[in-house]
N, C-alpha and C. Protein backbone atom coordinates (compact mmCIF):
# COMPACT_ATOMS: atom_id res chain seq x y z
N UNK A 1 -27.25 -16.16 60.92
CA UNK A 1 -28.65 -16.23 61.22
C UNK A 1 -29.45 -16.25 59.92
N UNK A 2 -30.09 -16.99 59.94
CA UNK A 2 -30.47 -17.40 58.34
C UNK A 2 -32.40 -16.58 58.52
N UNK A 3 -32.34 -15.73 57.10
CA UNK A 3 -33.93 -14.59 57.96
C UNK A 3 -35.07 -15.61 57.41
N UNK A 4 -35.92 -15.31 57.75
CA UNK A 4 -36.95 -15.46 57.44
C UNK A 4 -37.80 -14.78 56.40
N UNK A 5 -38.82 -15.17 55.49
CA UNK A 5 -39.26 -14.47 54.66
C UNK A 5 -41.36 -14.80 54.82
N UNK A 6 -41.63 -13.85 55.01
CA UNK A 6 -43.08 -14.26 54.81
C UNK A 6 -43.65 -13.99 53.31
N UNK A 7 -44.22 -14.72 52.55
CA UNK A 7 -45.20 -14.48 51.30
C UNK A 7 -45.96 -12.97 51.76
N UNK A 8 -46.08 -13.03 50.17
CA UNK A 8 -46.64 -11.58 50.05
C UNK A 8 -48.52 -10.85 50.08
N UNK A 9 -48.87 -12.57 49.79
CA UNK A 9 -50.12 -13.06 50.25
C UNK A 9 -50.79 -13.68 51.48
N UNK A 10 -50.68 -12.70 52.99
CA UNK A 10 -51.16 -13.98 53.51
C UNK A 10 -51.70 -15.07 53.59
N UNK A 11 -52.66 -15.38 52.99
CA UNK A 11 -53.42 -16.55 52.51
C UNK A 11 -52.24 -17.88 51.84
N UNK A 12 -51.37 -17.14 51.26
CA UNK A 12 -50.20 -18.01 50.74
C UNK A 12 -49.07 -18.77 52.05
N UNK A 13 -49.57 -18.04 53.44
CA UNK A 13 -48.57 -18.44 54.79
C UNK A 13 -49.56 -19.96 55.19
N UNK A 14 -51.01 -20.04 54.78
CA UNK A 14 -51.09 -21.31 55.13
C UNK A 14 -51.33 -22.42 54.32
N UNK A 15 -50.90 -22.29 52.95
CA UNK A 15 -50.65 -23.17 51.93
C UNK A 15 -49.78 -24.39 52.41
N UNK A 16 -49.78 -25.53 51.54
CA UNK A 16 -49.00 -26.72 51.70
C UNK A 16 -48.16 -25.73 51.17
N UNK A 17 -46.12 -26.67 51.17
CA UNK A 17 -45.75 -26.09 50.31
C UNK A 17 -45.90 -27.67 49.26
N UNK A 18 -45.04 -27.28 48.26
CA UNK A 18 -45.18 -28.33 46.83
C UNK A 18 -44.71 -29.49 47.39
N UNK A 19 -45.09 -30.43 46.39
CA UNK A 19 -44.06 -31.55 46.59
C UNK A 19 -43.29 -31.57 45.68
N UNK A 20 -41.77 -32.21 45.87
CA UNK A 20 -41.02 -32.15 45.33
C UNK A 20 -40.11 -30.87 44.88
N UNK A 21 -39.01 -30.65 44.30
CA UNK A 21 -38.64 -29.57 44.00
C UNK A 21 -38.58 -28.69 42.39
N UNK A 22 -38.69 -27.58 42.34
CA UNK A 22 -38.60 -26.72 40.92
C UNK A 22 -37.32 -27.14 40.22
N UNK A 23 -37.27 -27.62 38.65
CA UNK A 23 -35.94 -28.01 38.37
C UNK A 23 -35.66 -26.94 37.46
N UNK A 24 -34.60 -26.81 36.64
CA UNK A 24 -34.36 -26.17 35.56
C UNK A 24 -34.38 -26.78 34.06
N UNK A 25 -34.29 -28.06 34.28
CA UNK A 25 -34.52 -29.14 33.03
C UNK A 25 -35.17 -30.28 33.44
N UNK A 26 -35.58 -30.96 32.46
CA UNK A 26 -36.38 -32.17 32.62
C UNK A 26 -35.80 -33.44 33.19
N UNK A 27 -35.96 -34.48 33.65
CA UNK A 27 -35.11 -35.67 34.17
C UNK A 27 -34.46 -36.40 33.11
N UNK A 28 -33.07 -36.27 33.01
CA UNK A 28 -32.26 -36.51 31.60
C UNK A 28 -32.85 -38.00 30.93
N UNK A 29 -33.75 -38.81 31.99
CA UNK A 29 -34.10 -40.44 31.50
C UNK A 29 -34.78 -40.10 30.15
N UNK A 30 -35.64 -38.64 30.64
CA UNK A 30 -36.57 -38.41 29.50
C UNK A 30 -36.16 -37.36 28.57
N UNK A 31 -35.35 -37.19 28.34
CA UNK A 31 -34.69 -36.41 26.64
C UNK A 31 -34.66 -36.89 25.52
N UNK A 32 -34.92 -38.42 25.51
CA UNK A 32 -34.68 -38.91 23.95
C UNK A 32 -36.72 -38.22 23.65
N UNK A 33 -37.41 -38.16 24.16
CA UNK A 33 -38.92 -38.29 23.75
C UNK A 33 -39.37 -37.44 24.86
N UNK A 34 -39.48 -35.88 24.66
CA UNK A 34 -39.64 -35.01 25.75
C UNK A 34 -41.20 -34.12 25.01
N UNK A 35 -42.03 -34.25 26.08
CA UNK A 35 -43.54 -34.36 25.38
C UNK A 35 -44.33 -32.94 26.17
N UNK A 36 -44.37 -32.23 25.35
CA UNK A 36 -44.89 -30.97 25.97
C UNK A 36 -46.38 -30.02 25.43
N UNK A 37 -46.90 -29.03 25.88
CA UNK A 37 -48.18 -28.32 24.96
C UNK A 37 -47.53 -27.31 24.17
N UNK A 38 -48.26 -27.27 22.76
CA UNK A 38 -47.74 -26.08 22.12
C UNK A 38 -48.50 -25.09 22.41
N UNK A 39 -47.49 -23.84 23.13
CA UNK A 39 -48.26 -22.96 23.31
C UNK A 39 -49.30 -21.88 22.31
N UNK A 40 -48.70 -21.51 21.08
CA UNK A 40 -49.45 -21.31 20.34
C UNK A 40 -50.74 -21.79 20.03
N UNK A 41 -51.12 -22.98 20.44
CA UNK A 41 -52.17 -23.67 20.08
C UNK A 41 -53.12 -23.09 20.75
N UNK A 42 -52.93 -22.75 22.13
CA UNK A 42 -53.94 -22.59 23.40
C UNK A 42 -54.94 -21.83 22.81
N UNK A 43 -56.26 -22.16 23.40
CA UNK A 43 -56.37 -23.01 24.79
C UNK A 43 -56.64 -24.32 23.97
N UNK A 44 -56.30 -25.01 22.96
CA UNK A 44 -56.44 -26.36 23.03
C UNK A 44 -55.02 -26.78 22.90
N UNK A 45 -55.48 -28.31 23.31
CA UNK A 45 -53.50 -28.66 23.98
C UNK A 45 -53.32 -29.58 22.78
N UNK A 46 -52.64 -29.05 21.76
CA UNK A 46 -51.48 -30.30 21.15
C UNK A 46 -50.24 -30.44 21.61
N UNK A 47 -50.04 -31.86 21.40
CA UNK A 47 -49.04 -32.09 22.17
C UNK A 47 -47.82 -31.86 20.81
N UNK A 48 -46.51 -31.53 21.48
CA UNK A 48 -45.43 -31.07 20.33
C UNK A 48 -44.00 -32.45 20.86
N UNK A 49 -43.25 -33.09 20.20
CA UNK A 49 -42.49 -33.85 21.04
C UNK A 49 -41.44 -33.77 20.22
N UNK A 50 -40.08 -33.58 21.54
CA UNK A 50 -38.97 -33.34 21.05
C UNK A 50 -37.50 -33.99 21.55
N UNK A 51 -36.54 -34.03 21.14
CA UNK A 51 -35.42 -34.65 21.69
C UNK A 51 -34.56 -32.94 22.30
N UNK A 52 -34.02 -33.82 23.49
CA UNK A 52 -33.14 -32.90 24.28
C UNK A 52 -31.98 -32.76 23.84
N UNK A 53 -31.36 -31.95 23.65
CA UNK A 53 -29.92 -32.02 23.53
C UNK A 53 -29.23 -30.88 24.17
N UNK A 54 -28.28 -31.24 25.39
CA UNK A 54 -27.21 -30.58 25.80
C UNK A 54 -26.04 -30.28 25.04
N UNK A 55 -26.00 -28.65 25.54
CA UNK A 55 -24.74 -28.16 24.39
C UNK A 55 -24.02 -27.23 25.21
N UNK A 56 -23.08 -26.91 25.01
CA UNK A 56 -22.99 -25.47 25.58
C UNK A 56 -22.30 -24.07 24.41
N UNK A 57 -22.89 -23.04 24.80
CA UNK A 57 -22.39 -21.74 23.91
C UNK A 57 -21.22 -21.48 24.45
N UNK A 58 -20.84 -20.38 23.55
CA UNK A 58 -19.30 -20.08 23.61
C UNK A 58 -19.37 -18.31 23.25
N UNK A 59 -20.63 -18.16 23.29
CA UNK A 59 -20.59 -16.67 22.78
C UNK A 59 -19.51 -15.78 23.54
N UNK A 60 -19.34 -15.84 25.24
CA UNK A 60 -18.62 -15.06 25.61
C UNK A 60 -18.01 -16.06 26.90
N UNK A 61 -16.97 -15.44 27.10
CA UNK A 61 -16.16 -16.39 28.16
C UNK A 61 -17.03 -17.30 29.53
N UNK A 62 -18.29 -16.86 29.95
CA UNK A 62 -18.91 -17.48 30.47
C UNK A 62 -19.57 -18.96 30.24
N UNK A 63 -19.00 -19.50 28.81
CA UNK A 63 -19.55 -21.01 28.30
C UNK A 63 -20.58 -21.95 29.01
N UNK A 64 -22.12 -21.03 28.90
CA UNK A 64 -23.35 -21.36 29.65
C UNK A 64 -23.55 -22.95 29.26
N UNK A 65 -24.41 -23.50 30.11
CA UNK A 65 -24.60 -24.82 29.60
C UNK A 65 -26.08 -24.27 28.82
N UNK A 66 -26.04 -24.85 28.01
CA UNK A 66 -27.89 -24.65 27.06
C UNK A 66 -28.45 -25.96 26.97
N UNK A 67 -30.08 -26.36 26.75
CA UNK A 67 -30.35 -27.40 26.08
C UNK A 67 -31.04 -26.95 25.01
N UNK A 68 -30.52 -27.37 23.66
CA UNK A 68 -31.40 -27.28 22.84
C UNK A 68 -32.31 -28.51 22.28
N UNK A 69 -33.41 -27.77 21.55
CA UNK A 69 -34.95 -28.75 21.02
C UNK A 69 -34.58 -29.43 19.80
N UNK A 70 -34.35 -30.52 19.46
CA UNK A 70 -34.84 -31.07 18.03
C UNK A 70 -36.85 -31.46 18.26
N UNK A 71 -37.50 -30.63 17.22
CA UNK A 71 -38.43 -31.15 17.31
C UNK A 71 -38.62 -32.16 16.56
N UNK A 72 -39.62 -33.27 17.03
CA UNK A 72 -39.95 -34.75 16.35
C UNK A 72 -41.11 -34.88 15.74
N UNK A 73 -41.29 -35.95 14.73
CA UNK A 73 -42.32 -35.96 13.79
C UNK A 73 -42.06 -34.94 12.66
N UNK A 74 -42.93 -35.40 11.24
CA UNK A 74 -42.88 -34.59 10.21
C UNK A 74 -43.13 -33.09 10.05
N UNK A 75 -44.05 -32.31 10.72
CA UNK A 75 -44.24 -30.90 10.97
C UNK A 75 -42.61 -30.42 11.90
N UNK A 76 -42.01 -31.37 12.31
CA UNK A 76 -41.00 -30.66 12.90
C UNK A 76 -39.60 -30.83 12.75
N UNK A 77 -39.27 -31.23 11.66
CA UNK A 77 -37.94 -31.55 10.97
C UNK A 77 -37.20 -30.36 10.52
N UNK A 78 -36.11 -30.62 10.51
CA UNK A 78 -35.18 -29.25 11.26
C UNK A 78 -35.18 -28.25 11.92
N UNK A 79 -36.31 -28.87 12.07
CA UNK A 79 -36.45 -27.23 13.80
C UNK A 79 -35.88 -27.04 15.14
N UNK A 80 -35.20 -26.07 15.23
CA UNK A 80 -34.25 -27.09 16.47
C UNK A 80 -34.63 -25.09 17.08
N UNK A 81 -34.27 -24.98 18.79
CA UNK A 81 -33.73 -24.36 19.36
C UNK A 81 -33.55 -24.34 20.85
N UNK A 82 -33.24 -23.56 21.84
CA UNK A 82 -32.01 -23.66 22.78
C UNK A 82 -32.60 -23.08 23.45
N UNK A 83 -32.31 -23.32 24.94
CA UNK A 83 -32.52 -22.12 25.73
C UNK A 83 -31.74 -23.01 27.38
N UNK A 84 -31.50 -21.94 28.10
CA UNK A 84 -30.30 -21.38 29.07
C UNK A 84 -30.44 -22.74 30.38
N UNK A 85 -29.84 -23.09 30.51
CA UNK A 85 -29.91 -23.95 31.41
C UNK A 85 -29.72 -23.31 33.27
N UNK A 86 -30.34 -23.53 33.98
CA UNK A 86 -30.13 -23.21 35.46
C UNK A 86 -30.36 -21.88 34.71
């Protein structure tokens, strides 16, 4: 029997829900040129653009999948980092 869950907001029970679904990474078409806001900047939006790269760690027997950032353009040459996939 699969339960039911009501939101914690009623007001949230007569919302659309979204379209489409929540992913964990971006659509792989778009990894070579992946275009996002730097958050530091806020509240004004520069845009920061970076290449995707799938890797995976090895720290402990669980060998997570990661993607890590190359950032692009001159302010962002060798800057690279990672974070946890799913």
């Amino acid at each position: 029997m699969k339960e039911t869950r009501n939101p914690l907001n009623p007001v949230a029970a007569g919302l659309e829900p979204p379209r489409g679904e929540l992913a964990s990474y971006p659509p792989v078409e778009r990894w070579d040129d992946w275009k996002e806001y730097d958050a530091a900047s806020w509240p004004k939006k520069v845009e920061r653009r970076y290449s995707l790269i799938p890797t995976i760690c090895f720290n402990c027997e669980a060998a997570c999948g990661l993607l890590a950032t190359q950032a692009r353009g001159k302010e962002g040459r060798g800057k690279m980092g990672e974070g946890k996939l799913g």
